[in-house]
Protein backbone atom coordinates (compact mmCIF):
# COMPACT_ATOMS: atom_id res chain seq x y z
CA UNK A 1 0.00 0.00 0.00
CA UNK A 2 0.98 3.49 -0.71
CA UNK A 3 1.30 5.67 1.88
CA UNK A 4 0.76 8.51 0.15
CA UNK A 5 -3.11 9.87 0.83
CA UNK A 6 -3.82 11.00 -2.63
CA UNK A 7 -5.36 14.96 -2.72
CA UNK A 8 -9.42 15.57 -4.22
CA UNK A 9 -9.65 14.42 -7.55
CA UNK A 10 -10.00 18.32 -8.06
CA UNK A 11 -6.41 18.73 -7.15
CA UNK A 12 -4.99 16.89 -10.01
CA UNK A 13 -3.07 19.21 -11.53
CA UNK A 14 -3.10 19.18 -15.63
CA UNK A 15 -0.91 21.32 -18.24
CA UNK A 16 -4.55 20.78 -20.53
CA UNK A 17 -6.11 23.30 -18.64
CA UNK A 18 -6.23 27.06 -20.94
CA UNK A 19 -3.42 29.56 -19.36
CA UNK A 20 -0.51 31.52 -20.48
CA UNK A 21 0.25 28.69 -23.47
CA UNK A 22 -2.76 26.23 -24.18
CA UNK A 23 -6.04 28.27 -25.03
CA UNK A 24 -8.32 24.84 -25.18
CA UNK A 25 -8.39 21.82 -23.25
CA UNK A 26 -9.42 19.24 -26.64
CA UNK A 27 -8.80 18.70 -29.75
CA UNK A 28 -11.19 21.18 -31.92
CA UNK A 29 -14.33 18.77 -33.06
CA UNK A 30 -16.39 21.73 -33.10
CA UNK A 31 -14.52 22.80 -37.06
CA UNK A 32 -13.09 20.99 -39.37
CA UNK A 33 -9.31 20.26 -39.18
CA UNK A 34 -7.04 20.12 -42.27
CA UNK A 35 -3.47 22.17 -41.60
CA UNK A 36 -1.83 22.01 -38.21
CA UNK A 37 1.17 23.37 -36.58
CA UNK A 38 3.90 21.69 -34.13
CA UNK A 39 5.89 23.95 -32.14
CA UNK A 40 9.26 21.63 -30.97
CA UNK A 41 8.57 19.36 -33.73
CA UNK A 42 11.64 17.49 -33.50
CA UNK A 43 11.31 16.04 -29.53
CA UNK A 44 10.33 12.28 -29.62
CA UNK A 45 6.70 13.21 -28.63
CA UNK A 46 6.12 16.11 -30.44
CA UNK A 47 7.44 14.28 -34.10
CA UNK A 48 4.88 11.36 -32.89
CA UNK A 49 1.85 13.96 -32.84
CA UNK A 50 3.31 14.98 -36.27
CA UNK A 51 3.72 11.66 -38.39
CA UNK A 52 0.13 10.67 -37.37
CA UNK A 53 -1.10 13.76 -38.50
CA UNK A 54 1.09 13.16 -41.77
CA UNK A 55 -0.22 9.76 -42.14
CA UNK A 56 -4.35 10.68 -41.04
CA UNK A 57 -3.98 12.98 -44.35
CA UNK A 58 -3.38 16.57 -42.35
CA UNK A 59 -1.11 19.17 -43.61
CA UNK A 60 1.60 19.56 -41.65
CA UNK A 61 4.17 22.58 -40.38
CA UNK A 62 6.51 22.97 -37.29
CA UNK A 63 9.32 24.18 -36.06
CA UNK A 64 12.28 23.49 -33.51
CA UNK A 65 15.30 25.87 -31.94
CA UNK A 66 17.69 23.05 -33.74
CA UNK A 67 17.69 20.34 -36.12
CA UNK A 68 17.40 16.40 -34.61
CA UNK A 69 16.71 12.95 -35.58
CA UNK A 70 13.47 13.02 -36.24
CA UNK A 71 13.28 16.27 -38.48
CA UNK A 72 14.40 14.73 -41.57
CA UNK A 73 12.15 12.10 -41.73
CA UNK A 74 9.01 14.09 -41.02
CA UNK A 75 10.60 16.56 -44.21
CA UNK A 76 10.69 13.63 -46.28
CA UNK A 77 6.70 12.43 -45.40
CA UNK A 78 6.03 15.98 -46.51
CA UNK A 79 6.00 18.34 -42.97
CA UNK A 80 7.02 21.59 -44.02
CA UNK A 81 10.26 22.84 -40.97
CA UNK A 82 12.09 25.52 -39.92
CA UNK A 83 14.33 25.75 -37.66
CA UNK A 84 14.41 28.91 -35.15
CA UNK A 85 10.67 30.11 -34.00
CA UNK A 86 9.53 32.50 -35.89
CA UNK A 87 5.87 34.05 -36.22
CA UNK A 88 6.00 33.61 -40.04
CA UNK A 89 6.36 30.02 -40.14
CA UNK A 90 2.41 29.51 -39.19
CA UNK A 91 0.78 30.08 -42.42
CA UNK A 92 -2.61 31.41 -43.64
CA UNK A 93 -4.65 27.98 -43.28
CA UNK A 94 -2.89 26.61 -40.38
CA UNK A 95 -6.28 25.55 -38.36
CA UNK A 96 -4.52 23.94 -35.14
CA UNK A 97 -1.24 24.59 -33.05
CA UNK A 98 0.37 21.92 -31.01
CA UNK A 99 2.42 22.73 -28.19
CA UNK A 100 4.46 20.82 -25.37
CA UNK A 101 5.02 21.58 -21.73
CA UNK A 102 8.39 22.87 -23.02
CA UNK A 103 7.13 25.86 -25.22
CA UNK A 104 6.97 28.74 -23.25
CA UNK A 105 4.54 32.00 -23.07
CA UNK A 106 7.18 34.20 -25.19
CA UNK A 107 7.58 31.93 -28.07
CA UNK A 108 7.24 34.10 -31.36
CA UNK A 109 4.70 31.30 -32.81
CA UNK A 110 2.53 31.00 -29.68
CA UNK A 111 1.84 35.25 -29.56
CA UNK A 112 1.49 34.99 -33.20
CA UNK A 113 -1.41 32.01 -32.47
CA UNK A 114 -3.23 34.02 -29.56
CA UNK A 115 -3.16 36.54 -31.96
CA UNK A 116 -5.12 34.97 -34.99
CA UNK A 117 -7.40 32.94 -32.53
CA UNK A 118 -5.86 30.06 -33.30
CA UNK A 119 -6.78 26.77 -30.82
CA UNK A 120 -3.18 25.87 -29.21
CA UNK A 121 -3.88 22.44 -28.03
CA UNK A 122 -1.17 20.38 -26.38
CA UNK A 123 0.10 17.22 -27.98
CA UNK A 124 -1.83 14.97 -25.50
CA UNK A 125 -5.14 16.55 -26.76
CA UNK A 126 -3.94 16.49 -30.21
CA UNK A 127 -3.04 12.05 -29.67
CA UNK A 128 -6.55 11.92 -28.45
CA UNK A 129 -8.50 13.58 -30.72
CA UNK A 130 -6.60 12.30 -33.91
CA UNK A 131 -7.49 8.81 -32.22
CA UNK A 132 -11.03 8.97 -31.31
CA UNK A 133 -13.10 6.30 -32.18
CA UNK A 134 -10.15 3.86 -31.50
CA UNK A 135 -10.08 1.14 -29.10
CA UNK A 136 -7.30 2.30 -26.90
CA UNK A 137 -4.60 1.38 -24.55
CA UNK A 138 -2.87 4.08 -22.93
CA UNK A 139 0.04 2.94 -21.26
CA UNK A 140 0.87 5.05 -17.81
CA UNK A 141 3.42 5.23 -14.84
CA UNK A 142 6.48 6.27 -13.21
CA UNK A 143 8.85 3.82 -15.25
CA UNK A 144 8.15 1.53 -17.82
CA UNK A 145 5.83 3.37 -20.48
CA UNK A 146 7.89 3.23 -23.39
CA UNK A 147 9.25 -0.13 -23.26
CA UNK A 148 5.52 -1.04 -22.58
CA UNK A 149 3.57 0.50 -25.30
CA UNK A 150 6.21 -0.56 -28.41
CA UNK A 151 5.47 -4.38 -25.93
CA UNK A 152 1.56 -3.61 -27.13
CA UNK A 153 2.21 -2.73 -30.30
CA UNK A 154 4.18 -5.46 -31.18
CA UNK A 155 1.80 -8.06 -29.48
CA UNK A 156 -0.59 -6.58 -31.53
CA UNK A 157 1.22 -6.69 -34.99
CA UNK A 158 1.82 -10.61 -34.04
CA UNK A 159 -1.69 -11.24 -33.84
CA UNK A 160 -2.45 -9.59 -37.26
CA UNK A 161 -3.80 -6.32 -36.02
CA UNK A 162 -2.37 -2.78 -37.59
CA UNK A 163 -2.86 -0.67 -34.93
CA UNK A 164 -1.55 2.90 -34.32
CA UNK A 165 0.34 4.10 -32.35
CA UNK A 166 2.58 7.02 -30.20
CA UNK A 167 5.89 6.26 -28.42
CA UNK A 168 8.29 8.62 -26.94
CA UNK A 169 11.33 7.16 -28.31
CA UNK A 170 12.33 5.35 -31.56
CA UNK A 171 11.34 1.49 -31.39
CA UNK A 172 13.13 0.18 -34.88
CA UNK A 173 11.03 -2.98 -34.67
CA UNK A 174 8.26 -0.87 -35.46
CA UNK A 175 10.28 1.19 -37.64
CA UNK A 176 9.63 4.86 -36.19
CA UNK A 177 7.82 6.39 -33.13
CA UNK A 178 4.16 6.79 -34.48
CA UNK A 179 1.93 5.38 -37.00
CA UNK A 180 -1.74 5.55 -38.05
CA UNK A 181 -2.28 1.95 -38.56
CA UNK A 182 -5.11 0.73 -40.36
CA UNK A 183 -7.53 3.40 -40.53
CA UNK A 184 -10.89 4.75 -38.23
CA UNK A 185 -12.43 2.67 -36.02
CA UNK A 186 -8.98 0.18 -35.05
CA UNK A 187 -6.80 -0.53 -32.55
CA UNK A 188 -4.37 2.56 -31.25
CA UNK A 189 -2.03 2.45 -28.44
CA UNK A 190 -0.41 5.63 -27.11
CA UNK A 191 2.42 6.51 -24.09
CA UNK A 192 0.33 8.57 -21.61
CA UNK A 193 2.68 10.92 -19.81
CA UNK A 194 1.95 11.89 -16.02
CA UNK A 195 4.95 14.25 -15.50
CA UNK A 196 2.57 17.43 -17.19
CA UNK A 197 -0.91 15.57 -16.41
CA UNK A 198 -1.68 15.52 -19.93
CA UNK A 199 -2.50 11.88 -19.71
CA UNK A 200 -5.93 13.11 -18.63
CA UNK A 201 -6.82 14.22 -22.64
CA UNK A 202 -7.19 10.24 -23.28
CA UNK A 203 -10.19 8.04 -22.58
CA UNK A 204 -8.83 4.52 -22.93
CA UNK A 205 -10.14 1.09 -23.07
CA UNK A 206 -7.42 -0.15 -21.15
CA UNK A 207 -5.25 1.92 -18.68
CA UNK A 208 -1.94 0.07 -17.79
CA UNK A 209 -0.62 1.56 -14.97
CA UNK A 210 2.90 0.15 -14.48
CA UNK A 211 3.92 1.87 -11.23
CA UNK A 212 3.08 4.92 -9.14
CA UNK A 213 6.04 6.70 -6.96
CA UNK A 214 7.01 10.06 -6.66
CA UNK A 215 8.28 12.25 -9.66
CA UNK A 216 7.81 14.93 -11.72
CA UNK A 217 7.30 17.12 -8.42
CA UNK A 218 8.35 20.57 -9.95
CA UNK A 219 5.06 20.10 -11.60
CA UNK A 220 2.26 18.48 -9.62
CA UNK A 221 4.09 19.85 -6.08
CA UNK A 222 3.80 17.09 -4.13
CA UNK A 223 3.20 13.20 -3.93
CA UNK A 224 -0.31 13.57 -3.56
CA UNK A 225 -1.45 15.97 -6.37
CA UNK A 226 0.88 13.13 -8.63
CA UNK A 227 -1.63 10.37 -7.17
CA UNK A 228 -4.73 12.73 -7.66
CA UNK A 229 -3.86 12.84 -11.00
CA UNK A 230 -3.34 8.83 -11.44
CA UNK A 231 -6.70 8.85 -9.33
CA UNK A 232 -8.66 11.15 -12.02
CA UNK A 233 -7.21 9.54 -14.98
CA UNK A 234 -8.31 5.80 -13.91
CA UNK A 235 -12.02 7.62 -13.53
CA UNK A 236 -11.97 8.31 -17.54
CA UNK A 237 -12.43 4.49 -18.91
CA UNK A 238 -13.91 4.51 -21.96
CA UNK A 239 -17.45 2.09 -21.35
CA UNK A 240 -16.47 -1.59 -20.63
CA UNK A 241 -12.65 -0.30 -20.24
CA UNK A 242 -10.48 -1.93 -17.51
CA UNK A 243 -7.30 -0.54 -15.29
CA UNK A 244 -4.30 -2.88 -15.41
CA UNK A 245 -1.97 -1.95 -12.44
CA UNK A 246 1.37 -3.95 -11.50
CA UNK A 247 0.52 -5.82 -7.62
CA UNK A 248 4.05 -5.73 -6.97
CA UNK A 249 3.92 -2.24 -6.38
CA UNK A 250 2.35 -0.23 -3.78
CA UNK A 251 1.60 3.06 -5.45
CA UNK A 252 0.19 1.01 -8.56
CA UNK A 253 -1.28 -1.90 -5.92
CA UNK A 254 -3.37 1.27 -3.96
CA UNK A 255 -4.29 2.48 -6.90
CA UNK A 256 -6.10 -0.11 -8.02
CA UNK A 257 -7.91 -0.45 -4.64
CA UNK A 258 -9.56 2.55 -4.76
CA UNK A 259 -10.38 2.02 -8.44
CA UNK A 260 -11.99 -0.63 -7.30
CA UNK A 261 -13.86 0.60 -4.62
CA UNK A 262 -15.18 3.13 -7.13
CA UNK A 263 -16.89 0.18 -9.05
CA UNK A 264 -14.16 0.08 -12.02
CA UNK A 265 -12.94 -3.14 -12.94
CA UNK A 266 -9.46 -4.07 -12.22
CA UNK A 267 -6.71 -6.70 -13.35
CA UNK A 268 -3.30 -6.75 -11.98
CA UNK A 269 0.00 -8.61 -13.17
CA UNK A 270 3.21 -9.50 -10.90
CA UNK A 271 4.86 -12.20 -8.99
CA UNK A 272 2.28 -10.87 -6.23
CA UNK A 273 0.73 -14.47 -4.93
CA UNK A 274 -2.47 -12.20 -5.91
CA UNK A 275 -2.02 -10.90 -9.83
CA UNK A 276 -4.40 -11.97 -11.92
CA UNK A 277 -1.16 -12.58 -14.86
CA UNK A 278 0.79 -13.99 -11.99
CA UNK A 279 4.90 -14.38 -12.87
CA UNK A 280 5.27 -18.09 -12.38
CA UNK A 281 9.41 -18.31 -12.97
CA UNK A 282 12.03 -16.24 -15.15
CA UNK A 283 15.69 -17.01 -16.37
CA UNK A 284 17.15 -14.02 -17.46
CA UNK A 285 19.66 -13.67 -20.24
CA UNK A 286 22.21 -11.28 -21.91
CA UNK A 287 19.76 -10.30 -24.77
CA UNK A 288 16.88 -11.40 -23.24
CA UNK A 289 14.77 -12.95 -20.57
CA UNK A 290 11.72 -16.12 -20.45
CA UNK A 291 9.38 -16.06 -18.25
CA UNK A 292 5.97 -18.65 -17.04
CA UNK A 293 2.76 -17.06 -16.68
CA UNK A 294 -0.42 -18.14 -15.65
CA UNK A 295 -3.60 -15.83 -16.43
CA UNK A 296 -7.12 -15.62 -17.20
CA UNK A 297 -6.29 -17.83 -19.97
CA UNK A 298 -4.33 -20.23 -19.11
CA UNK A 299 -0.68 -20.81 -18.78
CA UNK A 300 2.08 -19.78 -21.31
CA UNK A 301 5.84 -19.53 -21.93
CA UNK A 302 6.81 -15.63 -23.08
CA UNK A 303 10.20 -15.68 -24.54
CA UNK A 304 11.30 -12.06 -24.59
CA UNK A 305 14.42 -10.02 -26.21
CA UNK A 306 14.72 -7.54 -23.86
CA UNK A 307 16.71 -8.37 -20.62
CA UNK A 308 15.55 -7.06 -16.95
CA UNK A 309 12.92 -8.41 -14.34
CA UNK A 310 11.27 -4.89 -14.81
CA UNK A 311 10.96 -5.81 -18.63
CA UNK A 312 9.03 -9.28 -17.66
CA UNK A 313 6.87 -7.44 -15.57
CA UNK A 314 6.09 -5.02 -18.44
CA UNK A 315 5.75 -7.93 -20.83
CA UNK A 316 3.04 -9.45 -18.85
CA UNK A 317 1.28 -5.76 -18.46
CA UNK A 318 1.11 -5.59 -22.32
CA UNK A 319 -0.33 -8.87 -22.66
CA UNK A 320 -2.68 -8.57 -20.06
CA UNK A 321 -4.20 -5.14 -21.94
CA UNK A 322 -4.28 -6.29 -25.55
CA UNK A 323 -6.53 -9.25 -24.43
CA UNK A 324 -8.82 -7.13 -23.54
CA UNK A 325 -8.51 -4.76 -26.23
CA UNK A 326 -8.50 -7.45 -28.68
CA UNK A 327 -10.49 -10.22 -27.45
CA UNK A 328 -10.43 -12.11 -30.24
CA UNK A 329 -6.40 -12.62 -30.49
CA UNK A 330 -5.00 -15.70 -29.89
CA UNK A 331 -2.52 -15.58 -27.13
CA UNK A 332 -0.16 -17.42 -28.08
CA UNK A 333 0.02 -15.29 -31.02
CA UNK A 334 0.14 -11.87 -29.13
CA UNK A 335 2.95 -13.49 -27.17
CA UNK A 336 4.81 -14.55 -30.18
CA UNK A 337 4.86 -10.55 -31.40
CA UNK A 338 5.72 -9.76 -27.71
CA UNK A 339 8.83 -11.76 -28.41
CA UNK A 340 10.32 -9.33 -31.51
CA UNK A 341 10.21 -6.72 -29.30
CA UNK A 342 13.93 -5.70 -28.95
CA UNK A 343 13.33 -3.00 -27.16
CA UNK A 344 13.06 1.38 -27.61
CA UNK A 345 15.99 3.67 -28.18
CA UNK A 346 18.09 4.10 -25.42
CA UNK A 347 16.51 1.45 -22.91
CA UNK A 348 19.29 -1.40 -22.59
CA UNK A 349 20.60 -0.44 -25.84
CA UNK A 350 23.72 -2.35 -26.13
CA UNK A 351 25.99 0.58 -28.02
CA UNK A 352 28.81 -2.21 -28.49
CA UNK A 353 32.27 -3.87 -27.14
CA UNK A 354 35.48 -2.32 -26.97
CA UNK A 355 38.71 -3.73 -25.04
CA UNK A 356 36.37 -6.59 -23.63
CA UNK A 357 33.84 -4.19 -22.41
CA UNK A 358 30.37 -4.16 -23.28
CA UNK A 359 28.87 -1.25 -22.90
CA UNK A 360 25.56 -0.50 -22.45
CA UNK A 361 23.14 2.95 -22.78
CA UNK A 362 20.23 3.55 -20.82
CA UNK A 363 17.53 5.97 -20.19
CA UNK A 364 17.14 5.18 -16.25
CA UNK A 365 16.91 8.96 -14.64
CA UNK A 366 14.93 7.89 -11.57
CA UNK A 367 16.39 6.16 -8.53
CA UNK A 368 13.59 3.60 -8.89
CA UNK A 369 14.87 3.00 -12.81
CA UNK A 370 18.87 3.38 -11.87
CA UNK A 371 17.84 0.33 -9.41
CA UNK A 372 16.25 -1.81 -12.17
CA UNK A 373 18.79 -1.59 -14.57
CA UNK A 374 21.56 -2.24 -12.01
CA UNK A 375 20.00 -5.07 -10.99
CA UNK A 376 19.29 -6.55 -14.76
CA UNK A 377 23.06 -5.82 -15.52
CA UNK A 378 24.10 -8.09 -11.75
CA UNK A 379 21.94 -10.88 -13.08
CA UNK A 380 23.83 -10.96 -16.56
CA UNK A 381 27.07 -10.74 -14.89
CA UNK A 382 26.28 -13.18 -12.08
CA UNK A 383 24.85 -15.74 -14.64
CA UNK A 384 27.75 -15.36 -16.68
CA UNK A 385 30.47 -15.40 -13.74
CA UNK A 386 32.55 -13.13 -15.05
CA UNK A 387 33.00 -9.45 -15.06
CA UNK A 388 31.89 -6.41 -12.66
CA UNK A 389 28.68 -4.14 -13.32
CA UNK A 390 30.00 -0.15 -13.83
CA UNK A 391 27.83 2.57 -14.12
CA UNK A 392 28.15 6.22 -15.18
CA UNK A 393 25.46 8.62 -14.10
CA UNK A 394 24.36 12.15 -15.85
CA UNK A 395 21.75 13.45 -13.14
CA UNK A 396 18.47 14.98 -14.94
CA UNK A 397 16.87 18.21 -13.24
CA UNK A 398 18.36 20.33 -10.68
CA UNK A 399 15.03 19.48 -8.65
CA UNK A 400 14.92 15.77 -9.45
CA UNK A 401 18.31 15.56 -8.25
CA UNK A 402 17.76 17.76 -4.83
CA UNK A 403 14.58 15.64 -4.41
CA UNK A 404 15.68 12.49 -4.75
CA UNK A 405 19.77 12.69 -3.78
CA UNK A 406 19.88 10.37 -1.46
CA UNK A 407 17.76 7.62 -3.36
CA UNK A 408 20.26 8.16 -6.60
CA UNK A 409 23.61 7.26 -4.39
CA UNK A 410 21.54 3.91 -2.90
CA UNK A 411 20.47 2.75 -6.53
CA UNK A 412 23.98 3.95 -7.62
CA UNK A 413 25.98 1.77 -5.05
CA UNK A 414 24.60 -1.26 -6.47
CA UNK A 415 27.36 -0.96 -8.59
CA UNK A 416 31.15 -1.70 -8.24
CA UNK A 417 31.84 1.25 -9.17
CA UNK A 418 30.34 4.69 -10.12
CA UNK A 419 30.46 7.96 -11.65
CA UNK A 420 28.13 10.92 -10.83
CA UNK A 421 28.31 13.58 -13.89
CA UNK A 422 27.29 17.22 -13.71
CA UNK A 423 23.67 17.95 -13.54
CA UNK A 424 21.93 18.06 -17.02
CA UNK A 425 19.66 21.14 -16.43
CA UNK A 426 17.39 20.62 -19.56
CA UNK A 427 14.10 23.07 -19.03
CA UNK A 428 15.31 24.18 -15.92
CA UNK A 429 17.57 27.44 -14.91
CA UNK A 430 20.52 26.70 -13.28
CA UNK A 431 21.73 25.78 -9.67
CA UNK A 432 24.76 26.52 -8.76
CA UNK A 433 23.74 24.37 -5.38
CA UNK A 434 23.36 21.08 -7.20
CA UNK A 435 25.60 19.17 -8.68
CA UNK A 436 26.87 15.67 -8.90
CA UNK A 437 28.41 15.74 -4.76
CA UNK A 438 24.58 16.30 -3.71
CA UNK A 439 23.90 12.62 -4.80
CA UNK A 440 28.02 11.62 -4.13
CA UNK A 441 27.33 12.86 -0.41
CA UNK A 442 25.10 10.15 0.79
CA UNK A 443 27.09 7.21 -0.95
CA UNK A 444 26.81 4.09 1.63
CA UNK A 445 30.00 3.68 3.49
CA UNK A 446 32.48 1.04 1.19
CA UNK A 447 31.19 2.42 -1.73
CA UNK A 448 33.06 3.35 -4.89
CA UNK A 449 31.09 6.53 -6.08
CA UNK A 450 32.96 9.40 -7.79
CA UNK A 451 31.53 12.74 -8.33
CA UNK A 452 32.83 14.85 -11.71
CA UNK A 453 32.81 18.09 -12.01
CA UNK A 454 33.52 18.05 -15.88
CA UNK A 455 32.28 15.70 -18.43
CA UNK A 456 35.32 15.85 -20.24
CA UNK A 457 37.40 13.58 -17.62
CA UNK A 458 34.94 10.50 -17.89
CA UNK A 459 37.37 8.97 -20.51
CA UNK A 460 40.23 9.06 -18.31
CA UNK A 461 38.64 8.23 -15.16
CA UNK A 462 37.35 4.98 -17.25
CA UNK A 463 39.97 4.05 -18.18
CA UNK A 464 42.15 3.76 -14.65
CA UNK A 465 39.23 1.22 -13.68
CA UNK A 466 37.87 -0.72 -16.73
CA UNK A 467 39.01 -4.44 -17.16
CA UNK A 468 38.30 -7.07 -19.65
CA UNK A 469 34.39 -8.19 -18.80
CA UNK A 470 33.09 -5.63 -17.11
CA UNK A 471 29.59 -4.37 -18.47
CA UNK A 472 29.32 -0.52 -18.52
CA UNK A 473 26.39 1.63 -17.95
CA UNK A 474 25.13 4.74 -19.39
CA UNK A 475 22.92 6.02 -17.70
CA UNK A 476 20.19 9.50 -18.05
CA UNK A 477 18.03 11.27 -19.68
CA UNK A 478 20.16 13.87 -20.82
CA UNK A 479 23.03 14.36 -23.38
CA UNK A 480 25.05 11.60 -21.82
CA UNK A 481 24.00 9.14 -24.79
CA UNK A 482 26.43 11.55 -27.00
CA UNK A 483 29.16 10.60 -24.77
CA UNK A 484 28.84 7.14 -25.44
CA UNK A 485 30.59 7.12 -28.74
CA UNK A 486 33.65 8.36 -27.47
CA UNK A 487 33.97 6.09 -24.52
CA UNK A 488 33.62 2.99 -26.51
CA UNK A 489 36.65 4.65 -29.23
CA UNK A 490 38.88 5.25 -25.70
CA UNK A 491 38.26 1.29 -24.51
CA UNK A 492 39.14 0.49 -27.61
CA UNK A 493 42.57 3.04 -28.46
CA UNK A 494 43.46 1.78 -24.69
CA UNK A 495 43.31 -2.13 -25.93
CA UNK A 496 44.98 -1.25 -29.41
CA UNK A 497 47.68 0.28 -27.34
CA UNK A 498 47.94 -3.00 -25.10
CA UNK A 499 47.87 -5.24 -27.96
CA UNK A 500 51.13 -2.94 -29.40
């Protein structure tokens, strides 16, 4: 149980609501839609909101303060980009602007909307309203989303469904982050983000909730508006729609108690003696884990190519909602798609192997996430016998990182050996306060935790400690995955220079 008492319903705090940015709470349905405009078109959200608007037949404009991965490709489907904001990129028939929490009051193209009456909808609004009609599975929680919606996805592609859907990060298996699937009146499924409390634009037939813990408090303000807001989204089930919640945890596990209290219907998954998709047995791998479960249905074998006990448990979440959202599937056949999952950019993306070590990038930027991924990478090393678990750490918010300090150096000395990098600010202003000692300064006694005060040493600091068979980490949210190239060419100019 959570023992967090969650605030009124009322409380839940939601970036949807009109103010200084967003002028309307919903997609328009009251005029008809042909032209619409992304501000920050090139963030992995943002880009999803515009290649389903590409593919549902919409024109198409945006713009971002720098070019990125995803621009190109939306240029080639046909979006029309700039980058720099600029009040003269929204042209005459633009009908619709799309914003994120990120774009701020002052932004050329926002004044420029206000101005012309424009609806400036943000991209959660703009995911549901491109979707209505859709059966849909929103996928929520502290950790886990990602991994878990490309897990639906791909379930549902093995049982012969074209669904769409919205991620917030590449998945190559599916080939990009969005798609429009089939057409009105399919199957969609869509990350649902709680960190703004935008996840409150979608109406879903099935709500996986994978955990609940404190985040995102420079937004919601405390624990309990965060849990008001899971609360009020789990009230929003479309007719006949079910929450899915994770029993092994006790934010998701009270969650679902008061759900059902309310009358809603509830399935959980977990190990939990409890779940409804109870985790029978795993044996986890290098590339991947297996795992027994017994549900509703009966019992299976899911065979999965993603590594981690956090990735079984999200396994069994996805196939626990696309049952329901497609009852006809066959299971075995929705597990079987499950099973080509290999996982979203940047979670347990193995970058490659240089002088023995194997290095390893990952998006972890919670304490809760930094723990899971530690753990994964001790049960690949202790299953192969060899090698020690190293981790390198770019903390993500000033806040997050005052907030949560102390949390960060526990996950953190689950490693052999660590290294704390300066604080990657991203929408926040600076703290000269905070920096990588704040999490450094409650390292457990015996443990091998290094703050840096300049990124530029990593390489060197790497390479005093590295040995054949280690497994190095890479973990944040920030710019640290740019760092990762030039690690792995330093392991492997230090083993060219042994093997001279």
């Amino acid at each position: 149980m959570s023992t967090t008492e969650p605030a009124p319903l009322s409380d839940a705090r939601t970036i949807l609501t009109p103010g200084a940015v967003v002028t309307r709470r919903d997609w328009p349905q009251d005029t008809p839609v042909r032209s619409i405009h992304v501000i920050c078109i090139g963030g992995a959200g943002m880009s999803a909101v515009a290649r389903l608007a590409l593919e549902a037949g919409f024109a198409v404009s945006g713009s971002d303060s720098q070019d990125g991965q995803f621009i190109a490709p939306l240029r080639e489907a046909g979006a029309r980009i700039g980058i720099g904001f600029d009040a003269s990129l929204l042209s005459e028939d633009v009908d619709v602007v799309v914003v994120s929490t990120a774009v701020r009051p002052d932004n050329p193209e926002v004044i420029e909307a206000h101005r012309r009456g424009l609806p400036v909808v943000h991209r959660a609004a703009a995911l549901a309203g491109m979707l209505a009609g859709r059966r849909l599975i929103a996928v929520a929680g502290t950790h886990g989303k990602t991994s878990t919606t490309g897990m639906c996805a791909m379930a549902l592609r093995g049982a012969g469904e074209d669904p769409a859907w919205a991620v917030g990060a590449a998945v190559p298996d599916l080939g990009r982050n969005a798609g429009f699937g089939a057409g009105d009146g399919g199957l969609a499924v869509v990350e649902a983000d709680e960190s703004d409390g935008s996840f409150l634009a979608f109406h879903p037939h099935a709500l996986v909730v994978t955990n609940l813990e404190p985040d995102h408090l420079d937004f919601h303000g405390d624990a309990a508006r965060l849990t008001a807001a899971f609360d009020a989204v789990s009230t929003q089930l479309a007719p006949g729609g079910i929450l899915v919640t994770c029993a092994d945890d006790p934010g998701a596990a009270a969650l679902a108690q008061r759900a059902a209290q309310r009358g809603t219907r509830v399935v959980t998954y977990g190990a939990d003696p409890s779940a409804d998709w109870r985790l029978l047995e795993e044996t986890p791998g290098t590339h991947g884990a297996a795992a027994r479960v017994h549900g509703p249905l009966g019992e299976l074998r899911q065979e999965l190519s993603v590594a981690g006990h956090h990735n079984v448990l999200n396994a069994i979440a996805a196939l626990a909602a696309t049952t329901h959202a497609c009852p006809d599937a066959d299971l075995h056949a929705l597990a079987r798609g499950l099973g080509d999952f290999h996982g979203a950019s940047r979670r347990w993306d193995v970058a490659g192997t240089a002088g023995g070590v194997t290095v390893v990038d990952d998006y972890a930027h919670h304490p809760r996430e930094v723990t899971a991924t530690l753990q994964a990478a001790r049960a690949i090393t202790n299953q192969a016998g060899t090698g020690r678990v190293l981790a390198v750490f770019q903390p993500h918010l000033f806040s997050r990182t005052r907030d949560f300090a102390a949390d960060f150096a526990s996950s953190l000395a689950l490693a052999d050996e660590a290294w704390v990098l300066p604080v990657y600010g991203a929408r926040e202003d600076p703290d000269t306060s905070i920096d990588a000692r704040t999490i450094t300064a409650h390292a457990p006694a015996g443990s091998r935790m290094h703050a840096l005060q300049d990124s530029d040493a990593l390489e060197e600091h790497l390479l005093g400690a590295v040995r054949r068979g280690d497994l190095l980490l890479m973990l944040g949210a920030g710019d640290i995955v740019n760092r990762t190239p030039s690690v792995l060419a330093a392991l492997e100019g230090a083993a060219g220079m042994e093997c001279g």
